[in-house]
Structures are given as C-alpha cells and as structure tokens.
PDB file of N, CA and C in Angstrom:
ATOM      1  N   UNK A   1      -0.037  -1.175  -9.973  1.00  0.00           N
ATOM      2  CA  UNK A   1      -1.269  -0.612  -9.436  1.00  0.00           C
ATOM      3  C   UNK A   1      -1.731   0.528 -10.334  1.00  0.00           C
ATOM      4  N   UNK A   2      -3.143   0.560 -10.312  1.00  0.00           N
ATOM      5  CA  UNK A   2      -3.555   1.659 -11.248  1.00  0.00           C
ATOM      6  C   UNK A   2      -3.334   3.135 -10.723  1.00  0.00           C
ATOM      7  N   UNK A   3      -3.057   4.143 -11.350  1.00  0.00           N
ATOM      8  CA  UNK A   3      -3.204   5.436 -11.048  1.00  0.00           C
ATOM      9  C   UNK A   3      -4.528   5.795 -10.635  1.00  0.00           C
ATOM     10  N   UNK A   4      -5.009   6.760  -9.666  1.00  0.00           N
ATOM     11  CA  UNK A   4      -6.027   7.316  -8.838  1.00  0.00           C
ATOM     12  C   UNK A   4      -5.760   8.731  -9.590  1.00  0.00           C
ATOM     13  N   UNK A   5      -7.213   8.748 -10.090  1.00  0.00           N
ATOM     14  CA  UNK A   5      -7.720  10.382 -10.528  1.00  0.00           C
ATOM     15  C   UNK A   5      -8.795  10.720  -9.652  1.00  0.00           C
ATOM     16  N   UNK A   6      -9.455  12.196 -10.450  1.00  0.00           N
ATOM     17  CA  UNK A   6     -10.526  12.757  -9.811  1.00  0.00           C
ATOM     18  C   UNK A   6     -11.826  11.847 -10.103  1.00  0.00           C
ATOM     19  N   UNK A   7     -12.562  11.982  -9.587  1.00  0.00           N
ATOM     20  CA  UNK A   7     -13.814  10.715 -10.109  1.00  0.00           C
ATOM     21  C   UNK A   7     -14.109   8.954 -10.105  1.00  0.00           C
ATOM     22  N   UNK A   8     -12.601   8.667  -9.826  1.00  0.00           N
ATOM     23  CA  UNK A   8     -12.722   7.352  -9.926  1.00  0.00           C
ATOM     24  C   UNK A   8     -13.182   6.584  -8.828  1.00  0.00           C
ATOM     25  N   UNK A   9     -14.383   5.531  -9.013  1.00  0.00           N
ATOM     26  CA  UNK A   9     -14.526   4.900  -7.580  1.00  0.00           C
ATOM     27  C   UNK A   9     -13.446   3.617  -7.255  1.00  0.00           C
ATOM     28  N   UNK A  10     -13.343   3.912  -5.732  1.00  0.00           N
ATOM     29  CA  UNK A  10     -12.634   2.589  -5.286  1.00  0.00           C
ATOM     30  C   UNK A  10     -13.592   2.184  -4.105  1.00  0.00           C
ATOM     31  N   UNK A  11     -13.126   0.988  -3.327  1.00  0.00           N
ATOM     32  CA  UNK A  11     -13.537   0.746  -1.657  1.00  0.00           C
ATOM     33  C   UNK A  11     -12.856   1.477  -0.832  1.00  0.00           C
ATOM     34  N   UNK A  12     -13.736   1.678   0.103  1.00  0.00           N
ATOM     35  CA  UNK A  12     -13.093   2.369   1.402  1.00  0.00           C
ATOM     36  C   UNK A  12     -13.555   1.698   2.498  1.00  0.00           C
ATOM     37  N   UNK A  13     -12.660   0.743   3.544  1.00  0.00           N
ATOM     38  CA  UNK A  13     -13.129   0.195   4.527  1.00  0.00           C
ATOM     39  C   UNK A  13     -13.367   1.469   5.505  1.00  0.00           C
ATOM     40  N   UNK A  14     -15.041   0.771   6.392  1.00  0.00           N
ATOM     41  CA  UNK A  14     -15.343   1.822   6.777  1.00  0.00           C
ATOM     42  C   UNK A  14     -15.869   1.029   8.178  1.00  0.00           C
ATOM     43  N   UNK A  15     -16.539   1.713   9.429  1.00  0.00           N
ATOM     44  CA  UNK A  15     -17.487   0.895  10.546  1.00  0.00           C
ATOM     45  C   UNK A  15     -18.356   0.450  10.181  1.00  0.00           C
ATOM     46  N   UNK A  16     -18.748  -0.931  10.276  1.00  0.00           N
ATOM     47  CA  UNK A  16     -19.791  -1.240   9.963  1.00  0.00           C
ATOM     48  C   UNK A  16     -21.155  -0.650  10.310  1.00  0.00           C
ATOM     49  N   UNK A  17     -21.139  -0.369  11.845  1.00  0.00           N
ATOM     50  CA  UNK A  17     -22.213   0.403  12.387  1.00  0.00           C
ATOM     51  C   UNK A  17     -22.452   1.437  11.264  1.00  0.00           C
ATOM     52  N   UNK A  18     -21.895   2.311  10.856  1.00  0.00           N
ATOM     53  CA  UNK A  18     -22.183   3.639   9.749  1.00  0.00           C
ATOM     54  C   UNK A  18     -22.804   3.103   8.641  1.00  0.00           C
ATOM     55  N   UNK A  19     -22.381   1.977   8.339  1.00  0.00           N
ATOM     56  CA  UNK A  19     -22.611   1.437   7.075  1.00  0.00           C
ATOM     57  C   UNK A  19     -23.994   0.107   7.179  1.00  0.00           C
ATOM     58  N   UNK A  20     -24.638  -0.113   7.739  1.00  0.00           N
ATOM     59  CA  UNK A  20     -25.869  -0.867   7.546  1.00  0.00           C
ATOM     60  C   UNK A  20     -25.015  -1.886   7.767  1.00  0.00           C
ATOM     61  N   UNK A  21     -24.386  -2.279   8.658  1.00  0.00           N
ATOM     62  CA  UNK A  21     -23.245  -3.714   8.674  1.00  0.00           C
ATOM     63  C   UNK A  21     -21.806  -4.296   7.373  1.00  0.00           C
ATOM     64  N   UNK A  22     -21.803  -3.670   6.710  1.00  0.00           N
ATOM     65  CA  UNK A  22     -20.976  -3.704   6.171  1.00  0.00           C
ATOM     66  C   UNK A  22     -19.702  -2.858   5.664  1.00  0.00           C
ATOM     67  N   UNK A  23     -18.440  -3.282   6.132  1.00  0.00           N
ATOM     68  CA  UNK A  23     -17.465  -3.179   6.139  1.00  0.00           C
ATOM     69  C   UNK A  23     -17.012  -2.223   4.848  1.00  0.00           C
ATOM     70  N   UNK A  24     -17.132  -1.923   4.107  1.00  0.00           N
ATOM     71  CA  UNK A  24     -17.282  -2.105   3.022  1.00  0.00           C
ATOM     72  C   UNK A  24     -17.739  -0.934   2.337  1.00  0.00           C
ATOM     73  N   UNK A  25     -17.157   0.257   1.652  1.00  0.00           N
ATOM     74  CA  UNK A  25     -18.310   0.891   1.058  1.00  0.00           C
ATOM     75  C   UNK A  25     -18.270   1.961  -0.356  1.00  0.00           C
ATOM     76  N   UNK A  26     -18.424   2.223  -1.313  1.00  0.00           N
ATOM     77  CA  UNK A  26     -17.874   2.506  -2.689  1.00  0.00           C
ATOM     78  C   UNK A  26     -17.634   4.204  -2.351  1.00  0.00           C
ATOM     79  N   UNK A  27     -16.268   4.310  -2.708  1.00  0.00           N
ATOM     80  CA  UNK A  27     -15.951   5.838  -2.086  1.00  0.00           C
ATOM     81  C   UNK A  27     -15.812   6.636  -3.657  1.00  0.00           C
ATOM     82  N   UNK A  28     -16.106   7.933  -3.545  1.00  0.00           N
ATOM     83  CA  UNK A  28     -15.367   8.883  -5.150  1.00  0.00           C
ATOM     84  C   UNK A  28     -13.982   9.728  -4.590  1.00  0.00           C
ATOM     85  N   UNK A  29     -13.063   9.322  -5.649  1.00  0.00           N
ATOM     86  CA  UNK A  29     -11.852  10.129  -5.223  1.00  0.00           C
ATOM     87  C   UNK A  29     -12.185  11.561  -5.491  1.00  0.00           C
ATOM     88  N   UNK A  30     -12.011  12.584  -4.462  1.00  0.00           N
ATOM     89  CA  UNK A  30     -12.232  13.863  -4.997  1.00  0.00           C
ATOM     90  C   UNK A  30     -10.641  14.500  -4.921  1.00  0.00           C
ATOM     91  N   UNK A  31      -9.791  14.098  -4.667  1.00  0.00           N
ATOM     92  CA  UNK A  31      -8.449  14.551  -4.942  1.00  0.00           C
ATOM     93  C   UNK A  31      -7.130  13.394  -4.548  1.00  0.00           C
ATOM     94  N   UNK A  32      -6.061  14.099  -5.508  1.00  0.00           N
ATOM     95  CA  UNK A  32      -5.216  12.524  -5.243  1.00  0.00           C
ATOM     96  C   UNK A  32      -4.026  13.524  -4.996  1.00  0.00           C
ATOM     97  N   UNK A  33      -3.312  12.990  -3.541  1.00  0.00           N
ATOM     98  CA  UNK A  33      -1.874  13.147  -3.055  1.00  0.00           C
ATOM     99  C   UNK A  33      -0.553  12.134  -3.546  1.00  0.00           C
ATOM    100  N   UNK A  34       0.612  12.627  -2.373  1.00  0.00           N
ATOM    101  CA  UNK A  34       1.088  11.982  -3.095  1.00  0.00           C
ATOM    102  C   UNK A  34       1.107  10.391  -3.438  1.00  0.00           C
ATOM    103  N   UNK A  35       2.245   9.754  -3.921  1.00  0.00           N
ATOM    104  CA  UNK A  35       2.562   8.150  -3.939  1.00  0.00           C
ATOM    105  C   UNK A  35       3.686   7.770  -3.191  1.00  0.00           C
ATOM    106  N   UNK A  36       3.403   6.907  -2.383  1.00  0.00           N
ATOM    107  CA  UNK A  36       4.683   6.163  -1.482  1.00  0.00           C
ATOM    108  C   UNK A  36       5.239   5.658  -1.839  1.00  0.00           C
ATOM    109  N   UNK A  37       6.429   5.103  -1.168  1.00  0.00           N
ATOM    110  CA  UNK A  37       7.221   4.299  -1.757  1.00  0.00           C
ATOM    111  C   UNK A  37       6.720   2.588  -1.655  1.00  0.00           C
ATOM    112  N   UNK A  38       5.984   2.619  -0.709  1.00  0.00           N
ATOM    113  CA  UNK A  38       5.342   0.681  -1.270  1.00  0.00           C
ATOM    114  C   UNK A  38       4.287   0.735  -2.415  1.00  0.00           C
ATOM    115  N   UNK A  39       3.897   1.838  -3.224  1.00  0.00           N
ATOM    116  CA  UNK A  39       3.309   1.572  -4.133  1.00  0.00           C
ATOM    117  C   UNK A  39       2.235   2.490  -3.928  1.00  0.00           C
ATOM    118  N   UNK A  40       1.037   2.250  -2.962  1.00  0.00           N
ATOM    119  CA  UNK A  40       0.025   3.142  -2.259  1.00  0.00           C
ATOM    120  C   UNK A  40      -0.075   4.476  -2.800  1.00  0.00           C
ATOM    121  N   UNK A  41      -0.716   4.929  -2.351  1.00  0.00           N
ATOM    122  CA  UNK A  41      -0.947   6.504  -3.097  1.00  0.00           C
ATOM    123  C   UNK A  41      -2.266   7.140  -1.339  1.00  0.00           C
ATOM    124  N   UNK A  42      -2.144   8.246  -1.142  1.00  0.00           N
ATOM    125  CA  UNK A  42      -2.820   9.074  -0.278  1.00  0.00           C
ATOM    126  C   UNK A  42      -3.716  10.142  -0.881  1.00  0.00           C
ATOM    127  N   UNK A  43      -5.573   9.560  -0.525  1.00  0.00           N
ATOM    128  CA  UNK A  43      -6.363  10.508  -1.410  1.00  0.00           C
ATOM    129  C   UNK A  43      -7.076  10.405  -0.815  1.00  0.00           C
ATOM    130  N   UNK A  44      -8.192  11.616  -0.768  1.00  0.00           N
ATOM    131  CA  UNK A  44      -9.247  12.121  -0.282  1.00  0.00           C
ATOM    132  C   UNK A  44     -10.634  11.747  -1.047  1.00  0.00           C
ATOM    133  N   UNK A  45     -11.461  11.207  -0.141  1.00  0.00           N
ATOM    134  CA  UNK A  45     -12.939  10.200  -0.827  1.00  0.00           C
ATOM    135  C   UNK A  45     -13.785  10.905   0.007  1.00  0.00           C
ATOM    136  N   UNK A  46     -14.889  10.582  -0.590  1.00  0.00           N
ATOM    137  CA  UNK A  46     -16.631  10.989  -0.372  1.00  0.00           C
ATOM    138  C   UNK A  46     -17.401   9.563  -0.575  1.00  0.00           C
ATOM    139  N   UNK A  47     -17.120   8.917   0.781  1.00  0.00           N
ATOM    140  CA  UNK A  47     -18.246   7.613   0.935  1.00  0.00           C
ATOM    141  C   UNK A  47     -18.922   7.662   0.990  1.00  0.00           C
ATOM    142  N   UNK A  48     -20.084   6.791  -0.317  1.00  0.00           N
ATOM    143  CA  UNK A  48     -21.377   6.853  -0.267  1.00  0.00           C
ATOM    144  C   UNK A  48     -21.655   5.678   0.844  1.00  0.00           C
ATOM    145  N   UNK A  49     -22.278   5.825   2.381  1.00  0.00           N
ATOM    146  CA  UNK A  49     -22.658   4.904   2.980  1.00  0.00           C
ATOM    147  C   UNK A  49     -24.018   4.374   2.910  1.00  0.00           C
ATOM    148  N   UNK A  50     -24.351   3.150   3.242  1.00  0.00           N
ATOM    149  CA  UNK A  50     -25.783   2.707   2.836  1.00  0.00           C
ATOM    150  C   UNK A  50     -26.450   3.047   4.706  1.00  0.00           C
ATOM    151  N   UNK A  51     -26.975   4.230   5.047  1.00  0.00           N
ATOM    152  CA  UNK A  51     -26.984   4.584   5.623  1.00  0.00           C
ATOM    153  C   UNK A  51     -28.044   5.998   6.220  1.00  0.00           C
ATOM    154  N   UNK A  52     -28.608   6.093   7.142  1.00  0.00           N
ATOM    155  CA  UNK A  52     -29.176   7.596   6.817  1.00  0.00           C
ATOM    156  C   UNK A  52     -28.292   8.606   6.913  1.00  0.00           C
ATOM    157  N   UNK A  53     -26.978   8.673   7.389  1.00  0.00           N
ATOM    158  CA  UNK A  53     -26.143   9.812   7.007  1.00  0.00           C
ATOM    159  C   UNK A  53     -25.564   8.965   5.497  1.00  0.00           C
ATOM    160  N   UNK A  54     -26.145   9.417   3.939  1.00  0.00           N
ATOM    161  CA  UNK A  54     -25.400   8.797   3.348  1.00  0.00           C
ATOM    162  C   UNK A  54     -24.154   8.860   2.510  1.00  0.00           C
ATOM    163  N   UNK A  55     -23.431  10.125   2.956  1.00  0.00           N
ATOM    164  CA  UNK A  55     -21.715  10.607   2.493  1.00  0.00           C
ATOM    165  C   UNK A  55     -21.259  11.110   3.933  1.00  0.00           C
ATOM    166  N   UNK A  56     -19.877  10.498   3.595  1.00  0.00           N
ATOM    167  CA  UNK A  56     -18.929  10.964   4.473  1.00  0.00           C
ATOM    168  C   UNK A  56     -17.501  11.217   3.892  1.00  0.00           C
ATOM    169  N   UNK A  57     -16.826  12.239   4.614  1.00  0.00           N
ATOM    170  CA  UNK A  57     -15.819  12.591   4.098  1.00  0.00           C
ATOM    171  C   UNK A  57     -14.279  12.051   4.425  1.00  0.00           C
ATOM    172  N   UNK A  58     -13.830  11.693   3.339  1.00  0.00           N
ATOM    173  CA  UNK A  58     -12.280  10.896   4.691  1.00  0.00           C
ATOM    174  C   UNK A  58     -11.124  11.379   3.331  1.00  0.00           C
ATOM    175  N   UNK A  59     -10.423  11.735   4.693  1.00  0.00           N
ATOM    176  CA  UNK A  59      -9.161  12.598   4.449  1.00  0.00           C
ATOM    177  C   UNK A  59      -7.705  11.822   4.462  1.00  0.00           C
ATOM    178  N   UNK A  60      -7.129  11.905   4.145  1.00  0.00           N
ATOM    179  CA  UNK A  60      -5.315  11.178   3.840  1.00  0.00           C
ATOM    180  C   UNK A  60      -5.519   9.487   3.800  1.00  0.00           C
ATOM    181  N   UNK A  61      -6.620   8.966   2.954  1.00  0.00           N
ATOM    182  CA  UNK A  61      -6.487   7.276   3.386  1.00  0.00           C
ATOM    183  C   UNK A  61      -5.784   6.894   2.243  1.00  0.00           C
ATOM    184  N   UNK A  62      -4.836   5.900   2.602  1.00  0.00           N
ATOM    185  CA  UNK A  62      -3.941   5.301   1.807  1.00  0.00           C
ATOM    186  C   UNK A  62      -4.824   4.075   0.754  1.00  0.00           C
ATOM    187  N   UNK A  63      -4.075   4.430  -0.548  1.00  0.00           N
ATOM    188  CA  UNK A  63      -5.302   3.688  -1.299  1.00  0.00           C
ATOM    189  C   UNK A  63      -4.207   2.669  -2.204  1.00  0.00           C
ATOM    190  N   UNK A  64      -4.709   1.259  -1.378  1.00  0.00           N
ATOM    191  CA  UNK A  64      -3.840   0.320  -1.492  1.00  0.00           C
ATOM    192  C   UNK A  64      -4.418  -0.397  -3.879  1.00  0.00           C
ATOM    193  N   UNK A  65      -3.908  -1.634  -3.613  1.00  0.00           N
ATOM    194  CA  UNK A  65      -4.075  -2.240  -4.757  1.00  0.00           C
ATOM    195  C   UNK A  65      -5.286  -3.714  -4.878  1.00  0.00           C
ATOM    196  N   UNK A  66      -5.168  -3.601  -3.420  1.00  0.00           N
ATOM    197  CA  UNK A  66      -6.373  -5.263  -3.145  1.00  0.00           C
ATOM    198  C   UNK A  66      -6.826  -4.698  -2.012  1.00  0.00           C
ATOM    199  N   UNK A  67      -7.598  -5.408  -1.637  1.00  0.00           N
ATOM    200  CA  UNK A  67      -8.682  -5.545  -0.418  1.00  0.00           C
ATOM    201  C   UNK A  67      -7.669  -6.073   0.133  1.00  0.00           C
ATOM    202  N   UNK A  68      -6.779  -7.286   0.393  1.00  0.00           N
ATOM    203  CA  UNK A  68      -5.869  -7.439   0.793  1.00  0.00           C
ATOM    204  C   UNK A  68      -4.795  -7.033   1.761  1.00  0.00           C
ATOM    205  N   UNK A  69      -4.005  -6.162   0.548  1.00  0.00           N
ATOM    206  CA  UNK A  69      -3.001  -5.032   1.535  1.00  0.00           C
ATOM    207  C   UNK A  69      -3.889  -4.114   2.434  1.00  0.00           C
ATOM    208  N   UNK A  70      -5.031  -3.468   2.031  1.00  0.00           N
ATOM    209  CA  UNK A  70      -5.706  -2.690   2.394  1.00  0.00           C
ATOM    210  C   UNK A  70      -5.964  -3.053   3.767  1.00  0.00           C
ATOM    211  N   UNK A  71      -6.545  -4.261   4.110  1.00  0.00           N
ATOM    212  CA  UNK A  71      -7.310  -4.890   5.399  1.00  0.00           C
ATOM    213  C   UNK A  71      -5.616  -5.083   6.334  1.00  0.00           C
ATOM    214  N   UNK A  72      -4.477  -5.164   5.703  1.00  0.00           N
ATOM    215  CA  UNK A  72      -3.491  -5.441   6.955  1.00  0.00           C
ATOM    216  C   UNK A  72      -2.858  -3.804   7.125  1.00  0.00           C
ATOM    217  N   UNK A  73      -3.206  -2.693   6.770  1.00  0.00           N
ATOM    218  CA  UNK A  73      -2.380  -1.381   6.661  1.00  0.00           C
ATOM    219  C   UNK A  73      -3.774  -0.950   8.245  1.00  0.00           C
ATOM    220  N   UNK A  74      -2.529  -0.213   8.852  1.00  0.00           N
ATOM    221  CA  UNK A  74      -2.767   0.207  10.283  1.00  0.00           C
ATOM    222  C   UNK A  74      -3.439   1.868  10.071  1.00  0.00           C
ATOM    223  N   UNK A  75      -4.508   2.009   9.330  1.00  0.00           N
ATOM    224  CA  UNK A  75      -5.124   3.249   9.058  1.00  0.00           C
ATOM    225  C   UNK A  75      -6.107   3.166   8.778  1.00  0.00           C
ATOM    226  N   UNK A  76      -6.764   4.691   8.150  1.00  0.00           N
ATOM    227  CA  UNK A  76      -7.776   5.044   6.951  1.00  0.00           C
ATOM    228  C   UNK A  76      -6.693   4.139   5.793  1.00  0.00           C
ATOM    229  N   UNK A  77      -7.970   2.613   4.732  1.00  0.00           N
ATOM    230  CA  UNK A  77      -7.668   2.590   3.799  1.00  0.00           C
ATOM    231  C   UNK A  77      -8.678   2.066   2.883  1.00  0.00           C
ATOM    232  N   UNK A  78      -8.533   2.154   1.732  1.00  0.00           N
ATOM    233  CA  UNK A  78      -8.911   2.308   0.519  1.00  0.00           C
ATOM    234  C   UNK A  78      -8.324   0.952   0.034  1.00  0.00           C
ATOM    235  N   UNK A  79      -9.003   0.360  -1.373  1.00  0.00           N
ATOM    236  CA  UNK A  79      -8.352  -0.597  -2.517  1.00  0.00           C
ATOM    237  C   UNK A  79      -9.243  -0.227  -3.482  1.00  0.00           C
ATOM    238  N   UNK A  80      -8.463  -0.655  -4.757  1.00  0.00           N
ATOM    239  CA  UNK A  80      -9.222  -0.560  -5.892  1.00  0.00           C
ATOM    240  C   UNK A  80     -10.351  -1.977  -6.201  1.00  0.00           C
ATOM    241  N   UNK A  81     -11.501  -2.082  -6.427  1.00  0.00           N
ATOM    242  CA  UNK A  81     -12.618  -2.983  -6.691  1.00  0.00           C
ATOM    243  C   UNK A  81     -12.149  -3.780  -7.847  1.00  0.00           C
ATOM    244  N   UNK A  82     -12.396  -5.405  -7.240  1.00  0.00           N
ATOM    245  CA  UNK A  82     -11.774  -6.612  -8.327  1.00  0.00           C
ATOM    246  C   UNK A  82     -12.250  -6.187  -9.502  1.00  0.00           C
ATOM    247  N   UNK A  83     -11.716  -6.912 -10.790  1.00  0.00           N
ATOM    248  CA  UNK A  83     -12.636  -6.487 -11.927  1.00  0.00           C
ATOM    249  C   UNK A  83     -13.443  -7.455 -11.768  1.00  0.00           C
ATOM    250  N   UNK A  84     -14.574  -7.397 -12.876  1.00  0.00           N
ATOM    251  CA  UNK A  84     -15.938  -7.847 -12.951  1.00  0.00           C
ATOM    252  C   UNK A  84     -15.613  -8.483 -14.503  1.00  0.00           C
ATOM    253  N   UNK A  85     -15.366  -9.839 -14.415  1.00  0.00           N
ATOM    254  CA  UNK A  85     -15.657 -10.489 -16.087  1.00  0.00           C
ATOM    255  C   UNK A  85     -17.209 -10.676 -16.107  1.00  0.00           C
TER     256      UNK A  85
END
C-alpha cells in the first residue's frame, strides 16, 4: 500500500444525502497518524462534497488500500483511487 502524506487525495466514503447521492467523495489528507498492523494507516481529510456545504472535516478514518477493504471496515474509511491508464 502506498504511503499517505500531506496533500495527497484519496476517497472517503461518505452519506450519500451530504454528497448529491453519492457515496463517494475525493478527500485531501491534511495530516497522517499512525499505521496498523493490517496495513491501514489513520488520517485526517477535508472532503470536498458535491454539495452546498462543500468541505467537511473527518477525523481518525482508517485509510485502507481499495475501495474494497474500505467498504467491509466497520468505521470512518478512506481508500486510495484506482489508477487511471
């Protein structure tokens, strides 16, 4: 899994209601905690929602490696965005 810095965007599953219906929404890491032992890492994002409130702030979400792990972890979580060929 990639390392999480300051600046980098990932996904952050979010309510859809907040978000114009989608699940879904491109967060900026503004600080990175620690790393667990399944791999994960715990960091603090600023979701841009498509939305009239359009940032929100979310605190300790575990920031998995896929959309995947992300969608079965019982929290605030995060994955890093597929690449794009």
């Amino acid at each position: 899994m990639q390392t999480p810095s300051l600046g980098r965007v990932v996904h952050v599953l979010v309510n859809p209601i907040t978000n114009n219906g989608s699940d879904i929404a491109p967060a900026t890491v503004v600080r990175v905690g620690p790393k667990h032992a399944d791999g994960s890492w715990s960091v603090n994002l600023k979701a841009d929602l498509d939305a009239s409130t359009t940032a929100r702030w979310l605190t300790s979400v575990r920031l998995h490696a896929d959309e995947e792990t992300a969608r079965g972890y019982d929290g605030a979580a995060a994955f890093w965005p597929p690449r794009v060929r």
